[in-house]
C-alpha atoms as a PDB file:
ATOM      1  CA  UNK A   1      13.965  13.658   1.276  1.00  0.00           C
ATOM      2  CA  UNK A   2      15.587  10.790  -0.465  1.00  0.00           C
ATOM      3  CA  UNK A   3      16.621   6.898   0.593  1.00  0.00           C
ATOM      4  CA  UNK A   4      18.848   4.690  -1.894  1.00  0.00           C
ATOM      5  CA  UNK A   5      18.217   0.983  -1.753  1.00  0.00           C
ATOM      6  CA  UNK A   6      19.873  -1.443  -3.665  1.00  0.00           C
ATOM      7  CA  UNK A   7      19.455  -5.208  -3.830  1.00  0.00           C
ATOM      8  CA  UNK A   8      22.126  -7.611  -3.029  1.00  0.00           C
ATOM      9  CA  UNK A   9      23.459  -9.676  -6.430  1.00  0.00           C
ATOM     10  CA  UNK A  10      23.541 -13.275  -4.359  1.00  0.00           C
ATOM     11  CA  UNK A  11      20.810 -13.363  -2.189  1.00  0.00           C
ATOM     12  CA  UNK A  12      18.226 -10.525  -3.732  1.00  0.00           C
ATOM     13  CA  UNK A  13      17.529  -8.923  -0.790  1.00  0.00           C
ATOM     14  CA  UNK A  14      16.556  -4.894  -1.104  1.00  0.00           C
ATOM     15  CA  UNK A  15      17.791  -2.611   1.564  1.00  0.00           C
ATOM     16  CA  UNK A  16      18.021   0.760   2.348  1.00  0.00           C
ATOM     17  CA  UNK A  17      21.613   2.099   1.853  1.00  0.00           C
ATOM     18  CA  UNK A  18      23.683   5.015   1.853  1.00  0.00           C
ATOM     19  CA  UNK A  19      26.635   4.454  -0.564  1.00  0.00           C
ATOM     20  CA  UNK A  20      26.504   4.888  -4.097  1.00  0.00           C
ATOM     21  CA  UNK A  21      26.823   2.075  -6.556  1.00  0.00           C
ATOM     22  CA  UNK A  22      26.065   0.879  -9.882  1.00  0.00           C
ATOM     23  CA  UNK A  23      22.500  -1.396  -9.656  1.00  0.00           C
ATOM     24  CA  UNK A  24      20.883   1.465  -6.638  1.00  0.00           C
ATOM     25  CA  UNK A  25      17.696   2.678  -6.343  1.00  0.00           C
ATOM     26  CA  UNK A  26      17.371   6.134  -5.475  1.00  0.00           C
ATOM     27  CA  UNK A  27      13.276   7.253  -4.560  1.00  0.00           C
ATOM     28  CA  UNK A  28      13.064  11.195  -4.176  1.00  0.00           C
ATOM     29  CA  UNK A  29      10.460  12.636  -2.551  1.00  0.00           C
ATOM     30  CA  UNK A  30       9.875  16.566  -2.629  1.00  0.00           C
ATOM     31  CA  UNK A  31      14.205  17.332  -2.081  1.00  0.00           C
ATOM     32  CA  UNK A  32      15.226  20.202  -1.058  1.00  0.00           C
ATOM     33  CA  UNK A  33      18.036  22.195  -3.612  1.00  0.00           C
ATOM     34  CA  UNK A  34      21.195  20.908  -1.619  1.00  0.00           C
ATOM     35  CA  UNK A  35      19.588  17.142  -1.759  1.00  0.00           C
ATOM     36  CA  UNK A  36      19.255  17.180  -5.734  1.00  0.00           C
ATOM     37  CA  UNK A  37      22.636  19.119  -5.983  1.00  0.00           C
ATOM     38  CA  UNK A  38      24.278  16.139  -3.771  1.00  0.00           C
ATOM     39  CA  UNK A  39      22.729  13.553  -6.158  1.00  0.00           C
ATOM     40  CA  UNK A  40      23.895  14.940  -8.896  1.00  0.00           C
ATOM     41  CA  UNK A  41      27.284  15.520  -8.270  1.00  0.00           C
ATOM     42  CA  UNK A  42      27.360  11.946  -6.864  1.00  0.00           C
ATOM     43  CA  UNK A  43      25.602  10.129 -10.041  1.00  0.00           C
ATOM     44  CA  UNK A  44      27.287  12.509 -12.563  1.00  0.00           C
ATOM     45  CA  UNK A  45      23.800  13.734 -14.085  1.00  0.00           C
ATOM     46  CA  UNK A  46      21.976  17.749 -14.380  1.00  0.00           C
ATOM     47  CA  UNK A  47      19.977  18.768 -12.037  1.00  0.00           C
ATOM     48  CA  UNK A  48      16.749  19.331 -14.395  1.00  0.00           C
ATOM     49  CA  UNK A  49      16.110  16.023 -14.920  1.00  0.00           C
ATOM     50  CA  UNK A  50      15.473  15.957 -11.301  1.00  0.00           C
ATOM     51  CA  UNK A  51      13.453  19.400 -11.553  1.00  0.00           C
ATOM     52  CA  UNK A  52      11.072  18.290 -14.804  1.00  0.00           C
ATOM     53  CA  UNK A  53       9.452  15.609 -12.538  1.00  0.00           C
ATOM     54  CA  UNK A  54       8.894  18.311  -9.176  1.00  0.00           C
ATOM     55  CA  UNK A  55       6.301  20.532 -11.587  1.00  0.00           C
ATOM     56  CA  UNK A  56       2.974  19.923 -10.943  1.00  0.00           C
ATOM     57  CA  UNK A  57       1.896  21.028 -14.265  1.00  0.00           C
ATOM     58  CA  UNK A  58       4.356  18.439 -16.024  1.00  0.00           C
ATOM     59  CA  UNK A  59       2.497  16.720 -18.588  1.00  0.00           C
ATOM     60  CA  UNK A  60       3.214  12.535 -19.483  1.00  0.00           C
ATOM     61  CA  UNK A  61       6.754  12.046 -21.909  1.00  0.00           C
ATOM     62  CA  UNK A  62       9.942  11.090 -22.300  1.00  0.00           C
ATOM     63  CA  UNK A  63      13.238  12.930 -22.694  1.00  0.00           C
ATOM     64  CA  UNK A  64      16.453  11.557 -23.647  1.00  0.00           C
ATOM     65  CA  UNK A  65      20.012  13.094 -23.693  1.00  0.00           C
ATOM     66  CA  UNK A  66      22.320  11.093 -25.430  1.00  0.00           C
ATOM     67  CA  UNK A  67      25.214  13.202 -24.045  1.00  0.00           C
ATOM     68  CA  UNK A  68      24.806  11.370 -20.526  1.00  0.00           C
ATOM     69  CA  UNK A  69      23.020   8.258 -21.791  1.00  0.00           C
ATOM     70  CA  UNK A  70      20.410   9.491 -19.601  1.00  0.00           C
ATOM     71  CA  UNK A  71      15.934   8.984 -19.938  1.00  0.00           C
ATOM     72  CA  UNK A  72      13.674  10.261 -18.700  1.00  0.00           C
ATOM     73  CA  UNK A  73      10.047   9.093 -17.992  1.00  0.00           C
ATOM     74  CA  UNK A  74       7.541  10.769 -16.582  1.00  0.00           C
ATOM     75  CA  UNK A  75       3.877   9.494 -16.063  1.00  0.00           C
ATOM     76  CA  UNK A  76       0.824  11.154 -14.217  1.00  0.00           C
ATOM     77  CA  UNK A  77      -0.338   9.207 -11.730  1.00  0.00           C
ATOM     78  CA  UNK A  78      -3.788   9.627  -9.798  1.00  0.00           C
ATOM     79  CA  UNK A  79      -4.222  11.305  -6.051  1.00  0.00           C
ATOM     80  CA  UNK A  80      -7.044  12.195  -3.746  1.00  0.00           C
ATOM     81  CA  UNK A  81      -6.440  15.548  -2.356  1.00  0.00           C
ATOM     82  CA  UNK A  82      -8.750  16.829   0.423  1.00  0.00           C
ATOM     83  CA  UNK A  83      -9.870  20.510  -0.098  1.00  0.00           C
ATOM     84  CA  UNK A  84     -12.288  22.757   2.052  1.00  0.00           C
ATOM     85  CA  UNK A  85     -12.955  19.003   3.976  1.00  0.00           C
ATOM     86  CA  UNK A  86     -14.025  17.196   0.071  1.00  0.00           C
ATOM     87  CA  UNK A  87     -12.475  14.726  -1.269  1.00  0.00           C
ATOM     88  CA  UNK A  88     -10.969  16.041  -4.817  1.00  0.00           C
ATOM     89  CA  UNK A  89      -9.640  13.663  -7.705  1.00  0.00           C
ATOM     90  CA  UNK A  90      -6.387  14.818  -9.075  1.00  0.00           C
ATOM     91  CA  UNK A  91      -3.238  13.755 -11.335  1.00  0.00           C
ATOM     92  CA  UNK A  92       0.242  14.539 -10.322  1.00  0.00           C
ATOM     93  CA  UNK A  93       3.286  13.520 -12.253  1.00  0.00           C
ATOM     94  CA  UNK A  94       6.025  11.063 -11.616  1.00  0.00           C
ATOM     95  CA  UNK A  95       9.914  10.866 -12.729  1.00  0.00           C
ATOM     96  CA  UNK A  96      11.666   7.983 -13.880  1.00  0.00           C
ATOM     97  CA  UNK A  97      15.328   8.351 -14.334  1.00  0.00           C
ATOM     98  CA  UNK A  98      17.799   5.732 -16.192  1.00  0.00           C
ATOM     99  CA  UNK A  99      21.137   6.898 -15.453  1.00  0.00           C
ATOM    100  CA  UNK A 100      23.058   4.908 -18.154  1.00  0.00           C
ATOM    101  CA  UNK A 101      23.262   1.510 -16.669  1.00  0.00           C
ATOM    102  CA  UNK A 102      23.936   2.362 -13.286  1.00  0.00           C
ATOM    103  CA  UNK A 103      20.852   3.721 -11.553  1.00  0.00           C
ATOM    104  CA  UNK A 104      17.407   4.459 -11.658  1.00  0.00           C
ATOM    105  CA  UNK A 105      16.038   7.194  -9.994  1.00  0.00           C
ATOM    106  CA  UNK A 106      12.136   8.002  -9.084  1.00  0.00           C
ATOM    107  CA  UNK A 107      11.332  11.710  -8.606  1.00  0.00           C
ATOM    108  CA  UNK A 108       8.071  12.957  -6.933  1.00  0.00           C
ATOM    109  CA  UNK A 109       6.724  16.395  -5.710  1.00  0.00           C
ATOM    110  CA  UNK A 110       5.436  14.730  -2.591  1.00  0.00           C
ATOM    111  CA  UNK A 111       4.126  11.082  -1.375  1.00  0.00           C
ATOM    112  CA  UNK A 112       2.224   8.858  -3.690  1.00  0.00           C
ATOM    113  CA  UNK A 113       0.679   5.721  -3.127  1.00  0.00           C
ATOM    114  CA  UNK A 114       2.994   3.768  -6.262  1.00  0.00           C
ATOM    115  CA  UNK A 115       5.709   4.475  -4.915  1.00  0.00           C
ATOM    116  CA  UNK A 116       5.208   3.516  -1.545  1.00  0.00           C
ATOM    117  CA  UNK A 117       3.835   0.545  -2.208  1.00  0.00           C
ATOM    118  CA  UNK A 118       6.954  -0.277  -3.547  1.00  0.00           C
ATOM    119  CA  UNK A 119       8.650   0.872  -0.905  1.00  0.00           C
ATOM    120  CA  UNK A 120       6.317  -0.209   2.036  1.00  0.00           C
ATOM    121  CA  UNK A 121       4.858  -3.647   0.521  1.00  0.00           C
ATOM    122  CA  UNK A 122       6.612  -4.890  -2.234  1.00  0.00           C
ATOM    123  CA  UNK A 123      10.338  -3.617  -1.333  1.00  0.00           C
ATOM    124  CA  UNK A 124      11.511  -7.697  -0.681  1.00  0.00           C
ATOM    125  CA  UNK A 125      10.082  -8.138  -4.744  1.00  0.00           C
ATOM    126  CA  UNK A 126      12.223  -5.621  -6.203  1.00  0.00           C
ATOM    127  CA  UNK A 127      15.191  -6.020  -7.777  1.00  0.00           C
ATOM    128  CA  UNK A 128      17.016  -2.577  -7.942  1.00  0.00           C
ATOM    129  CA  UNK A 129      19.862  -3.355 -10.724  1.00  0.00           C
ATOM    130  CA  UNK A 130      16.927  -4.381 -12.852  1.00  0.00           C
ATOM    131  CA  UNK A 131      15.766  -1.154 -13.774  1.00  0.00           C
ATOM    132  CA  UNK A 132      13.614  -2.207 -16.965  1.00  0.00           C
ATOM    133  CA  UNK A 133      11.463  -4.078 -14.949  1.00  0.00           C
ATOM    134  CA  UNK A 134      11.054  -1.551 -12.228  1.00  0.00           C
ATOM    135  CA  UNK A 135       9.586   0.967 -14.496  1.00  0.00           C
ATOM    136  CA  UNK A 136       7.208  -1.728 -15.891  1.00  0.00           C
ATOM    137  CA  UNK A 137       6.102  -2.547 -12.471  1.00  0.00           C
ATOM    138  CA  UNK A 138       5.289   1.300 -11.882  1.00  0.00           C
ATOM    139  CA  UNK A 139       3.455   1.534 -15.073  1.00  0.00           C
ATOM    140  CA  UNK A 140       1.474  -1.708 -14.208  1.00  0.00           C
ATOM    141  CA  UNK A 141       0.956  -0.526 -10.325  1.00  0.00           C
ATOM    142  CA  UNK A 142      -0.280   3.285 -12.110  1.00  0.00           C
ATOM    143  CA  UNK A 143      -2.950   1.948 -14.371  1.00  0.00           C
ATOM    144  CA  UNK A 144      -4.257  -0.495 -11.706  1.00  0.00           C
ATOM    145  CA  UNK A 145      -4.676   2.689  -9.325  1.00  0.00           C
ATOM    146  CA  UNK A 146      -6.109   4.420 -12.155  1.00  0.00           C
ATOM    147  CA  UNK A 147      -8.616   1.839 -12.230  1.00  0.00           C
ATOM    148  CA  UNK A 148      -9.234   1.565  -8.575  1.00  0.00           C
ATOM    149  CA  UNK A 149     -10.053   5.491  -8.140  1.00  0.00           C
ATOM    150  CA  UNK A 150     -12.124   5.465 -10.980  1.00  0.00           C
ATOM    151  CA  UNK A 151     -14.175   2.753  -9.309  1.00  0.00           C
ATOM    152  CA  UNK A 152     -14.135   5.006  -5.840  1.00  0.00           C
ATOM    153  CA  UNK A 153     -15.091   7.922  -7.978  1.00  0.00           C
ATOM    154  CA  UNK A 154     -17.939   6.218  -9.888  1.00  0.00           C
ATOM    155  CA  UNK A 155     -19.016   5.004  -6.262  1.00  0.00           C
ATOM    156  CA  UNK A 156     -19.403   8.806  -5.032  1.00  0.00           C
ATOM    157  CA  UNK A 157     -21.249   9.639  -8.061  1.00  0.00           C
ATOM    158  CA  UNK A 158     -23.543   7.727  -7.391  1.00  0.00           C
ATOM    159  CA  UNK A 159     -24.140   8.391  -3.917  1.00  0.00           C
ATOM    160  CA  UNK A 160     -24.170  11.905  -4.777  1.00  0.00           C
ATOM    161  CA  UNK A 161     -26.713  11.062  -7.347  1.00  0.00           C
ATOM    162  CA  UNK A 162     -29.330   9.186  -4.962  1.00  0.00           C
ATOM    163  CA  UNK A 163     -28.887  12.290  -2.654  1.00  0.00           C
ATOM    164  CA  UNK A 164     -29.976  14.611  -5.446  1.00  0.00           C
ATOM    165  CA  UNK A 165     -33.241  12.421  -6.079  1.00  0.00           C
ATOM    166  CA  UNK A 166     -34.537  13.650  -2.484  1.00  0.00           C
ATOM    167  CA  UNK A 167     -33.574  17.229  -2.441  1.00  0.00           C
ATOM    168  CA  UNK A 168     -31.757  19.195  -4.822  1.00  0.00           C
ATOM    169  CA  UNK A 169     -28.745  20.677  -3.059  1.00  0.00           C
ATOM    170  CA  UNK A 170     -25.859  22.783  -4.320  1.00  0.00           C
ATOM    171  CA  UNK A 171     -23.775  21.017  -2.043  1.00  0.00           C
ATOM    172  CA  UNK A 172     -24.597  18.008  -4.082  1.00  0.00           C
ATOM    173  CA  UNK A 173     -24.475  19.601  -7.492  1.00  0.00           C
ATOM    174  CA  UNK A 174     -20.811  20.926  -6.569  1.00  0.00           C
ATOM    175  CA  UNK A 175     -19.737  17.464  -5.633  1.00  0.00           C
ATOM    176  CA  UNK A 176     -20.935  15.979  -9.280  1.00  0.00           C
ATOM    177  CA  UNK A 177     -19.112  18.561 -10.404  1.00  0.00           C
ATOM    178  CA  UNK A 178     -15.922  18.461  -8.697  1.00  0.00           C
ATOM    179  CA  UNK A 179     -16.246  14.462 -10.230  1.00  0.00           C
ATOM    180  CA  UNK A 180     -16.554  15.722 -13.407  1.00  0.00           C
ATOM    181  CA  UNK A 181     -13.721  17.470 -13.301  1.00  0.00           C
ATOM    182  CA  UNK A 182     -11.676  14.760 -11.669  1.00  0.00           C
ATOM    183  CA  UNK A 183     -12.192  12.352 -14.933  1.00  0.00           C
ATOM    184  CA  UNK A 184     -11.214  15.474 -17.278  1.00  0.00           C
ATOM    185  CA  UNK A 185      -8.205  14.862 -15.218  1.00  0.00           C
ATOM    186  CA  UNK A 186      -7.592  11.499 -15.673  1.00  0.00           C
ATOM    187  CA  UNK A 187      -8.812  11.020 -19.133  1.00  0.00           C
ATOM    188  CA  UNK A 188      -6.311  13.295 -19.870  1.00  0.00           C
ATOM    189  CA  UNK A 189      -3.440  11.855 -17.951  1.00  0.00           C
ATOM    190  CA  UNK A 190      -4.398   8.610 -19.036  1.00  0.00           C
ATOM    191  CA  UNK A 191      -4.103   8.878 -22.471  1.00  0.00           C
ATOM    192  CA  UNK A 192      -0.636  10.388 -21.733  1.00  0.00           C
ATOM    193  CA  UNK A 193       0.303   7.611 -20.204  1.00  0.00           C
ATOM    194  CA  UNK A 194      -0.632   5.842 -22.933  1.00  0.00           C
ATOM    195  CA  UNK A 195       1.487   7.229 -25.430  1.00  0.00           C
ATOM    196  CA  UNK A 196       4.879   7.092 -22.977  1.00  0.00           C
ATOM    197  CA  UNK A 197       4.018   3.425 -22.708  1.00  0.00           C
ATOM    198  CA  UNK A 198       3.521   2.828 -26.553  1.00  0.00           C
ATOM    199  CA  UNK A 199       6.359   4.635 -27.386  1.00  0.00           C
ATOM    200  CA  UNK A 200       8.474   2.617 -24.897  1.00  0.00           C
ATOM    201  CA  UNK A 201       7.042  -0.306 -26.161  1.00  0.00           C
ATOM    202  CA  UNK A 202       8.589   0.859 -29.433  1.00  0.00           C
ATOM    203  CA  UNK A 203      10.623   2.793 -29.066  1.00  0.00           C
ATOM    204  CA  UNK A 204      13.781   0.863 -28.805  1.00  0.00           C
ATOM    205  CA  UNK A 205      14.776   2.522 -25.600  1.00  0.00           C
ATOM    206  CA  UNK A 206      15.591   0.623 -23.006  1.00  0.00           C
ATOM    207  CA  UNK A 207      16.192  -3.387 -23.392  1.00  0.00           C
ATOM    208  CA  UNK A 208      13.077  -5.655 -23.043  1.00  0.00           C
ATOM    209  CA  UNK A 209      13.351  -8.946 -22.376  1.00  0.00           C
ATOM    210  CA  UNK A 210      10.053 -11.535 -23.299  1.00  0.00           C
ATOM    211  CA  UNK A 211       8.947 -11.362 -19.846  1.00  0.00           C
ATOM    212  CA  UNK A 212       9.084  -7.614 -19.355  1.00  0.00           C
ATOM    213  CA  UNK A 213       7.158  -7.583 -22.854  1.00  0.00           C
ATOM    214  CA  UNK A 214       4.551  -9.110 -21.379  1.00  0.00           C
ATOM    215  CA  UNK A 215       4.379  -6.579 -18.098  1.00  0.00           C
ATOM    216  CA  UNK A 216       4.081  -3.593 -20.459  1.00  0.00           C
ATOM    217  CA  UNK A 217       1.673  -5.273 -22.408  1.00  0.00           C
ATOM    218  CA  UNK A 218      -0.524  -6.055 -19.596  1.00  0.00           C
ATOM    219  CA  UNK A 219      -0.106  -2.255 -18.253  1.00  0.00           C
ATOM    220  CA  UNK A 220      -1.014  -0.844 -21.851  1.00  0.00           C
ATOM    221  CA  UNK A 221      -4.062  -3.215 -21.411  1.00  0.00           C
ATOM    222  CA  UNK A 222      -5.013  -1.793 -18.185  1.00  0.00           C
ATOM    223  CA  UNK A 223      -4.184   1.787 -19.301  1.00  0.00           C
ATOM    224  CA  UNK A 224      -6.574   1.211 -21.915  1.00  0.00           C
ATOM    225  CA  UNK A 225      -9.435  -0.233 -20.484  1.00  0.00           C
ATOM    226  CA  UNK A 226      -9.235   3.315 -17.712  1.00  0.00           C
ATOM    227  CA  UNK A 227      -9.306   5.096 -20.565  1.00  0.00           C
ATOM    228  CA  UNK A 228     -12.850   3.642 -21.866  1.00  0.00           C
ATOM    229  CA  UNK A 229     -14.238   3.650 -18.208  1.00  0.00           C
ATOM    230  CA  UNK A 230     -13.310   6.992 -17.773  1.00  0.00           C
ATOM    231  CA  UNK A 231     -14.825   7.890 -21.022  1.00  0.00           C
ATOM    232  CA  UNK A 232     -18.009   5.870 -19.851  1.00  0.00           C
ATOM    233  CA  UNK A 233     -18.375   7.484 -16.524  1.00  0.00           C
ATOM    234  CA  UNK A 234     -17.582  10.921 -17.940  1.00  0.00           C
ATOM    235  CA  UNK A 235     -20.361  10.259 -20.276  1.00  0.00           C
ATOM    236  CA  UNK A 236     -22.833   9.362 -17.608  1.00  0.00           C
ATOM    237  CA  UNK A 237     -21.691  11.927 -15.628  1.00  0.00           C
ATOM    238  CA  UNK A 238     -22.049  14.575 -18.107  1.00  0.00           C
ATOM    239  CA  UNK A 239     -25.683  13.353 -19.101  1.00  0.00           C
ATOM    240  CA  UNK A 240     -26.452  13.452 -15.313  1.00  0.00           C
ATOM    241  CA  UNK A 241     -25.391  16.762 -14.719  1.00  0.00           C
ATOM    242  CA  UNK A 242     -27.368  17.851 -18.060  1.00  0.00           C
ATOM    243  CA  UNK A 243     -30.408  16.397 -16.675  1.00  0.00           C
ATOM    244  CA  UNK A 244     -30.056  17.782 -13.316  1.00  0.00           C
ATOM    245  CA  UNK A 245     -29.829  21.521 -14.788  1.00  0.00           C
ATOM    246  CA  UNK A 246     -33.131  20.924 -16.807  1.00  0.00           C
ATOM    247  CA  UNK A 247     -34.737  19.326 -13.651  1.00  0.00           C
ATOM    248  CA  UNK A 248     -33.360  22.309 -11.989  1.00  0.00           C
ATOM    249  CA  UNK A 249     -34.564  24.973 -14.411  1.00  0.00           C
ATOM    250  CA  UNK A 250     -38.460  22.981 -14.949  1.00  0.00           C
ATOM    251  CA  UNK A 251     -38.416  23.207 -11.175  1.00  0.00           C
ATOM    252  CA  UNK A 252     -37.870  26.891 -11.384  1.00  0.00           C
ATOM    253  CA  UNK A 253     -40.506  27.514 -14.444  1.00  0.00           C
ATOM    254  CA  UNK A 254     -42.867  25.520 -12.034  1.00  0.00           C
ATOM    255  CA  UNK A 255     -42.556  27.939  -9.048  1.00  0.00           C
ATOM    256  CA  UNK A 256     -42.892  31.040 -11.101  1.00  0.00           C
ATOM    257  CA  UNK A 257     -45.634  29.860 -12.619  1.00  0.00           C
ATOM    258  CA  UNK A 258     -47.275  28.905  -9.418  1.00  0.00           C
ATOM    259  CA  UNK A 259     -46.398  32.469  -8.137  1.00  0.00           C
ATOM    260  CA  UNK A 260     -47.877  34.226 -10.941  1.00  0.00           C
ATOM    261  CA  UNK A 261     -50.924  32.539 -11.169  1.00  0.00           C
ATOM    262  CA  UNK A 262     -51.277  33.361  -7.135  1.00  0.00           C
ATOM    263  CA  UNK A 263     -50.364  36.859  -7.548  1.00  0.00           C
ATOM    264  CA  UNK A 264     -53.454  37.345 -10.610  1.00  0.00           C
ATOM    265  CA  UNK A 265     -56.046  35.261  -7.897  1.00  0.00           C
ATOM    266  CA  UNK A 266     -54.593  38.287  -5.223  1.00  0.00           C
ATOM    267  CA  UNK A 267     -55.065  40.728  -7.984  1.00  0.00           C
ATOM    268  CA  UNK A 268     -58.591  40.421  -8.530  1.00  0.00           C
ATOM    269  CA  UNK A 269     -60.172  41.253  -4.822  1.00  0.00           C
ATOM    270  CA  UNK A 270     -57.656  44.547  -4.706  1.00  0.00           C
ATOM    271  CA  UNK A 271     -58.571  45.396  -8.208  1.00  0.00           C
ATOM    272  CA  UNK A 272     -62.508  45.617  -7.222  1.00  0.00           C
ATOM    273  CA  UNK A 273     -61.758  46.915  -3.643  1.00  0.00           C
ATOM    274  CA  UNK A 274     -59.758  49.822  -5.448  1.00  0.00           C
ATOM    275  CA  UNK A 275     -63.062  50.826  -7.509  1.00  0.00           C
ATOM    276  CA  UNK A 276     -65.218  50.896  -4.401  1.00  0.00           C
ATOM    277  CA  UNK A 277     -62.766  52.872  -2.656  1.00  0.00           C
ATOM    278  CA  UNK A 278     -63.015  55.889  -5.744  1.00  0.00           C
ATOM    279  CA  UNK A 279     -64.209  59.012  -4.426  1.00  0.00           C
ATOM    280  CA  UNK A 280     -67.071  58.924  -7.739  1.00  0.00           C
ATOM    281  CA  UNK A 281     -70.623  57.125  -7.159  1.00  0.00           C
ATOM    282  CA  UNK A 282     -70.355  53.976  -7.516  1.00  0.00           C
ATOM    283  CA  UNK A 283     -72.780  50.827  -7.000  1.00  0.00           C
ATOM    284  CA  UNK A 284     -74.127  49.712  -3.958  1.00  0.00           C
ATOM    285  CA  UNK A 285     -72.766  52.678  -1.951  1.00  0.00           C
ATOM    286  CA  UNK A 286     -76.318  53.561  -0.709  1.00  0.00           C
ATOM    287  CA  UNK A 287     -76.885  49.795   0.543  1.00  0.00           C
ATOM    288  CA  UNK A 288     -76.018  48.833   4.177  1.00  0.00           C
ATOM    289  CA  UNK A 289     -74.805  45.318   2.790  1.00  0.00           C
ATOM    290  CA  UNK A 290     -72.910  47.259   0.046  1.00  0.00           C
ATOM    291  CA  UNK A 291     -69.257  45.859   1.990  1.00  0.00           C
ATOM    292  CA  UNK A 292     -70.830  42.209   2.209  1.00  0.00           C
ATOM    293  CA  UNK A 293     -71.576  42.197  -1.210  1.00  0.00           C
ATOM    294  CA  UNK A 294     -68.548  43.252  -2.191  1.00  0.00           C
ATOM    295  CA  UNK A 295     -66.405  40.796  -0.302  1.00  0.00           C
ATOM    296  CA  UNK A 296     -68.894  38.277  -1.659  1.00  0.00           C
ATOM    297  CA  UNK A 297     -68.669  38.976  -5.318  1.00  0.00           C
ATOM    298  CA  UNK A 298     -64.538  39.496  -4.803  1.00  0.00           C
ATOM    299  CA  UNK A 299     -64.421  35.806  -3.375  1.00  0.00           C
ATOM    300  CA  UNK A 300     -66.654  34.482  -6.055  1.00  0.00           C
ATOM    301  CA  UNK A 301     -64.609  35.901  -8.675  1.00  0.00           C
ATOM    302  CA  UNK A 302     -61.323  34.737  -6.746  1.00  0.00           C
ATOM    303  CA  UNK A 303     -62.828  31.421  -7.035  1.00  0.00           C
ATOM    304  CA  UNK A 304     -64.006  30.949  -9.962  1.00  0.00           C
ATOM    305  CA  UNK A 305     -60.140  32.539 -11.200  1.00  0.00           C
ATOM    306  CA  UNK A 306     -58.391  29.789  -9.395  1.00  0.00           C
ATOM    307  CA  UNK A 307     -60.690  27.153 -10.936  1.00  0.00           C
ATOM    308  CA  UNK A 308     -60.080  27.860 -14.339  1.00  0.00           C
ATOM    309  CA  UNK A 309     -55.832  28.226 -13.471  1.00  0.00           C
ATOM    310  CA  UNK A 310     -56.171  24.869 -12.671  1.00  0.00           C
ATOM    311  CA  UNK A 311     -57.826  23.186 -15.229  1.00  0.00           C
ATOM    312  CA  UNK A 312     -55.028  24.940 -17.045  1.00  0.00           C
ATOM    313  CA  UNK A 313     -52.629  23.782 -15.153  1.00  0.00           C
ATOM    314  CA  UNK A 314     -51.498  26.652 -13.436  1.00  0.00           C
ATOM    315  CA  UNK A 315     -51.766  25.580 -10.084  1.00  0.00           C
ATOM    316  CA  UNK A 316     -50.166  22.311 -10.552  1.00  0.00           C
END
């Protein structure tokens, strides 16, 4: 699917259109082959520029043919997905297409909250011929959402956390780490984004004016300061899980402990039972309160076993 828009020179309004003109907007979303091939042969531009941006496994950079004045930018920008019914923190990439001065193209393998807001919120603020600042606002919009879904994220670890401090479930233990691995994501990501936005910055290649200076700025601020929270909660998170696993394995030393000392207490009444029940003389055979004795002197001993396990702590 794709919708151009393109924002009138007197008045500034942004609408949807459908012809092609220098100063329009053109927002792809997970095209089919014929709908690149149709923008393409419209805008005059090859079809892997479009393609780069629709991997998944496309990493943060920037790509510029000088044969078609033509750059690429392509930043990772966070997603929830929901998987088996959890909620799973993710990173999929986004394309940013200058086509020499004429348009400016935003590629994605399917919806994505950036883009729609600009789309679904903020379409009156944008001004399509003025693709400079566009990208700068989609920077700016990425590393606040980065920000935002670390915040979520930190808020489910530590609701995952308080559950674990009751009972220690693997359902619970898979969720911290499913979290962890969510902020490998966007540490990653984030620091990718942080050298397409440095490198723009620059770079020298596209034309910033004071003001957009001062967007990109603020966005490499904001990029930053996701990058040390992530860090921080990845940290935490890390030390959390760490602790959890000792708690975890103590817990099991504990129980097998406990079971052993039970099973020598058990041991000592069938260890005396099984020399009474020797077909050689033994003691007491010849006394009708041989049996009572027995029982008597197998508790005693039982007893006085469990006694001293727990003054060693066996029994704890």
């Amino acid at each position: 699917m794709f919708k151009m828009y393109s924002t009138d020179l007197e008045t500034n309004i942004t609408e949807e259109t459908k012809e092609y003109k220098k100063g329009n907007w053109i927002n792809m979303v997970s095209p089919s082959d014929d709908e690149i091939k149709t923008v393409c042969e419209n805008i005059g531009i090859q079809e892997d520029f479009i393609r780069y941006a629709l991997d998944s496994e496309e990493k943060a950079r920037i790509d510029v043919e000088d044969d078609d004045n033509t750059i690429l930018f392509i930043i990772d920008t966070p997603i929830i997905e929901i998987e088996s019914g959890t909620k799973v923190y993710s990173t999929m990439p986004i394309g940013i297409i200058f086509v020499r001065d004429d348009y400016i193209i935003t590629v994605s393998l399917n919806k994505n909250p950036i883009i729609e807001d600009l789309v679904e919120k903020k379409i009156k603020y944008i001004v399509t011929y003025k693709k400079s600042r566009m990208l700068l606002q989609i920077f700016y919009s990425n590393s606040e959402m980065f920000l935002s879904l670390l915040k979520k994220l930190n808020k489910e670890t530590e609701i995952a956390e308080n559950v674990l401090k009751n009972s220690l479930k693997n359902k619970e233990l898979l969720k911290l780490l499913s979290l962890e691995k969510g902020l490998v994501y966007f540490t990653t990501s984030l620091k990718s984004n942080e050298v397409v936005m440095e490198k723009t910055m620059r770079g020298n290649l596209i034309k910033l004016y004071d003001e957009d200076e001062d967007i990109l700025e603020d966005a490499i601020i904001e990029n930053k300061q996701a990058i040390e929270m992530a860090r921080i909660y990845r940290d935490i998170l890390t030390g959390t899980m760490d602790a959890y696993a000792s708690i975890i394995s103590n817990n099991l030393n504990g129980v097998m402990k406990y079971l052993t000392s039970i099973t020598i207490i058990l041991a000592i009444p069938t260890m005396i039972a099984s020399y009474w029940g020797m077909n050689v003389p033994v003691p007491l055979q010849e006394n009708p309160f041989g049996f009572v004795l027995i029982v008597v002197f197998s508790i005693l001993i039982g007893v006085i076993a469990s006694l001293w396990l727990k003054k060693k702590g066996m029994l704890d």
